[in-house]
C-alpha atoms as a PDB file:
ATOM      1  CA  UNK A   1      -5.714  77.741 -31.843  1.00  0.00           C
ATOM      2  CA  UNK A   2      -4.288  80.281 -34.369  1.00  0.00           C
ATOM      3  CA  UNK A   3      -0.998  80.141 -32.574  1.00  0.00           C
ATOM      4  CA  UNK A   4       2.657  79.613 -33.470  1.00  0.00           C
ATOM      5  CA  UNK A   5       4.429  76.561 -31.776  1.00  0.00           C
ATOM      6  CA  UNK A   6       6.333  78.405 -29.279  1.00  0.00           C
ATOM      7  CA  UNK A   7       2.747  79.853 -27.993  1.00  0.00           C
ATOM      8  CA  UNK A   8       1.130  76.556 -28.500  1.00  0.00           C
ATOM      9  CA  UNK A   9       4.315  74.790 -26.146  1.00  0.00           C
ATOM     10  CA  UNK A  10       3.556  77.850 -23.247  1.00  0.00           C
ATOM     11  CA  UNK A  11       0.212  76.840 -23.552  1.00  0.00           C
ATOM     12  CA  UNK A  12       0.747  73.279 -23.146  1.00  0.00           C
ATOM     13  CA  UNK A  13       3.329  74.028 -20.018  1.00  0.00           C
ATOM     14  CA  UNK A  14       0.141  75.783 -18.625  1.00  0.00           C
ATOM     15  CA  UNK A  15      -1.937  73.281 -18.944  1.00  0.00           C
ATOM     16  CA  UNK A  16       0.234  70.814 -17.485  1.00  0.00           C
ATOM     17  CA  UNK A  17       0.623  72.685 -14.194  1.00  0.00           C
ATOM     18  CA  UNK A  18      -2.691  72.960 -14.419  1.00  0.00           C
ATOM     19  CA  UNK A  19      -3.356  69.369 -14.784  1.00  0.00           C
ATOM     20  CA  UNK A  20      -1.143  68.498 -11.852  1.00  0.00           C
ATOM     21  CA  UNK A  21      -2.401  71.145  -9.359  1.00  0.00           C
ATOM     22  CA  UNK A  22      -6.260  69.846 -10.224  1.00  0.00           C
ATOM     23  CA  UNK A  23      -5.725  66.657 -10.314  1.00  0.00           C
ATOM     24  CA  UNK A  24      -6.811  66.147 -13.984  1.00  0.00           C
ATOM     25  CA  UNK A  25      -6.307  62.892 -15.838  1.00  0.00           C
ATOM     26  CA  UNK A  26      -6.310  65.289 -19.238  1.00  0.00           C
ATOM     27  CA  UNK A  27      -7.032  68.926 -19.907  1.00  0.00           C
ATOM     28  CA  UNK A  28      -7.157  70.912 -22.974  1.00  0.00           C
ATOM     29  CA  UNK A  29      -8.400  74.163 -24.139  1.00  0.00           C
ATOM     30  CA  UNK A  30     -10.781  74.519 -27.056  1.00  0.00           C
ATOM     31  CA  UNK A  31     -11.669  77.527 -29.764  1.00  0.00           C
ATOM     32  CA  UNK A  32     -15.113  78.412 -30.558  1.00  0.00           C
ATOM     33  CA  UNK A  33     -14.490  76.381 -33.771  1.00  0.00           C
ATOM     34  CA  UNK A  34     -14.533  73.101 -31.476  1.00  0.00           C
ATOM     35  CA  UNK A  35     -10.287  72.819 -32.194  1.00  0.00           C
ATOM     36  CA  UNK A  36      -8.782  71.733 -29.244  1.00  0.00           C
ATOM     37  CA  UNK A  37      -5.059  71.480 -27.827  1.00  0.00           C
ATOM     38  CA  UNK A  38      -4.595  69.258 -24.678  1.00  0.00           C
ATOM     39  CA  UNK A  39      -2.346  68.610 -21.909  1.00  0.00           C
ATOM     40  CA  UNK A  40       0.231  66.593 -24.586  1.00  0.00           C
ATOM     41  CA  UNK A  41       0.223  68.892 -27.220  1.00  0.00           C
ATOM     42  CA  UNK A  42      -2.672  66.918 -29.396  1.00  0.00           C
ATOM     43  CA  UNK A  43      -4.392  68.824 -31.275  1.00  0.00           C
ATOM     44  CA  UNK A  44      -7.960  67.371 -31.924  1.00  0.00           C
ATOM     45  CA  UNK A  45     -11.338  68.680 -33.176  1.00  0.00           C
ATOM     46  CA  UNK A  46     -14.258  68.291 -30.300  1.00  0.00           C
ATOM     47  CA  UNK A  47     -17.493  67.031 -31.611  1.00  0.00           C
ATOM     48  CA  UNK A  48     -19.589  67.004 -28.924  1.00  0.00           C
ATOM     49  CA  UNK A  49     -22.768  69.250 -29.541  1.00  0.00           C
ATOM     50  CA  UNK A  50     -23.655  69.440 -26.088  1.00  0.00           C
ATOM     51  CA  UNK A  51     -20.820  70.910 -24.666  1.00  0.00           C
ATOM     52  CA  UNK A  52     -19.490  73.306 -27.798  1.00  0.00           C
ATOM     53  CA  UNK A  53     -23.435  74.886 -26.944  1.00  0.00           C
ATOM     54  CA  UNK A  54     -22.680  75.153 -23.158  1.00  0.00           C
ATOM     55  CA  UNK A  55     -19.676  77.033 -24.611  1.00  0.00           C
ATOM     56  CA  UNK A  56     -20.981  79.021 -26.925  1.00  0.00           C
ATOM     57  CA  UNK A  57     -24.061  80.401 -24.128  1.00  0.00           C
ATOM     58  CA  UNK A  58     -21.368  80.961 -21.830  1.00  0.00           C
ATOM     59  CA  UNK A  59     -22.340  78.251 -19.468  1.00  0.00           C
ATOM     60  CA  UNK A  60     -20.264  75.381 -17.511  1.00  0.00           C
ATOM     61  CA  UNK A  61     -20.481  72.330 -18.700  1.00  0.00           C
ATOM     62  CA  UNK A  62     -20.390  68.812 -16.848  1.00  0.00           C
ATOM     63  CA  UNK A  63     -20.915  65.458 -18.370  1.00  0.00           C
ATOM     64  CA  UNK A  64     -22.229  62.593 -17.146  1.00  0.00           C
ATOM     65  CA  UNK A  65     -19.593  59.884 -15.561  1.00  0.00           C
ATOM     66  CA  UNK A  66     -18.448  57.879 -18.239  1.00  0.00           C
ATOM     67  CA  UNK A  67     -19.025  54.358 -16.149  1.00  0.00           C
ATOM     68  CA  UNK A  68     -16.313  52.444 -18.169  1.00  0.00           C
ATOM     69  CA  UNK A  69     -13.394  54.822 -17.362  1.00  0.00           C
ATOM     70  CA  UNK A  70     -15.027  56.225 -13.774  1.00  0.00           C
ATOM     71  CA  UNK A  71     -14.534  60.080 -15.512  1.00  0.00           C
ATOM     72  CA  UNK A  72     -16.645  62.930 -15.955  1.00  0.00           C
ATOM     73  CA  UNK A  73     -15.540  65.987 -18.432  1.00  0.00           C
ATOM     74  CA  UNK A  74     -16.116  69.598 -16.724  1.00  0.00           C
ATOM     75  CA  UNK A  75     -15.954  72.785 -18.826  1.00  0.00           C
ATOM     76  CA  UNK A  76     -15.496  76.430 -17.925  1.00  0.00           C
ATOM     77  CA  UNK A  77     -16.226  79.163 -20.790  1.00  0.00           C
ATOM     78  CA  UNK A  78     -12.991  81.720 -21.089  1.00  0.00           C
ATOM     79  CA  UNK A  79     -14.398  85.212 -22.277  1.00  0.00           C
ATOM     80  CA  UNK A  80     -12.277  88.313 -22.793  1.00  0.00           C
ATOM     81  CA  UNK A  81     -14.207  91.889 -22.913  1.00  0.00           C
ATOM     82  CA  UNK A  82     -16.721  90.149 -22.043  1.00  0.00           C
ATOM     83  CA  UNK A  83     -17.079  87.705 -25.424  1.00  0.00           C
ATOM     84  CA  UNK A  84     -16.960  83.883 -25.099  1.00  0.00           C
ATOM     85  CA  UNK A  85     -13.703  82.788 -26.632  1.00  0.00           C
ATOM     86  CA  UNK A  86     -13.265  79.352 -26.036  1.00  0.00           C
ATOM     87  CA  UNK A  87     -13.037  77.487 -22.772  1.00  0.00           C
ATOM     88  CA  UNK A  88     -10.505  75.090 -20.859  1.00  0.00           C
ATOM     89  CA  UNK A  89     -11.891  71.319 -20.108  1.00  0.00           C
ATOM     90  CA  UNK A  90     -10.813  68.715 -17.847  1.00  0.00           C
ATOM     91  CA  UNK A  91     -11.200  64.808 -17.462  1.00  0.00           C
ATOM     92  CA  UNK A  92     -11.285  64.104 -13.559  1.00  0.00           C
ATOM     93  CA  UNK A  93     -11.925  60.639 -11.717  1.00  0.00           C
ATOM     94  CA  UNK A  94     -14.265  60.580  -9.897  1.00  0.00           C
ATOM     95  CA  UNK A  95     -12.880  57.483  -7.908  1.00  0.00           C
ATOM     96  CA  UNK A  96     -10.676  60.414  -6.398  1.00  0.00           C
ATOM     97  CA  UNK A  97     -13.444  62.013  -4.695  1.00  0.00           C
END
């Protein structure tokens, strides 16, 4: 997230469109150092082990549904040249399905 705030407010435009278009109740993208900018512009640091790995091996990730707010968390890895880089994540209801 080494990125100056007009980059960081393109990102976060992105990301909105994003959001709306998918249907996402939040969405972020995260560095391989687990920092993580969401749809809002929050910058947070992502702690969860299991899902930095799924990064990390270049794997999707999907959580289980969280049963008090009806959401699961899905990942996708984002490589360049071929090198994991971070990845994008999304909140989605499932109560939409």
């Amino acid at each position: 997230m080494d990125h100056n705030e007009e980059q960081q407010d393109e990102v976060v435009e992105h990301l909105k469109e994003i959001k709306e278009q998918g249907a996402f109740e939040k969405i972020g993208v995260v560095d391989l150092t687990g920092r993580s900018l969401d749809d809002t512009g929050k910058t947070e640091k992502i702690q969860d082990t299991e899902f930095l790995n799924s990064m990390y091996h270049n794997q999707n990730y999907v959580s289980n549904v969280q049963d008090i707010s009806d959401t699961m968390m899905i990942a996708v890895p984002i490589t360049r040249n071929g090198q994991v880089t971070g990845a994008i994540w999304g909140y989605y209801s499932i109560s939409r399905i």
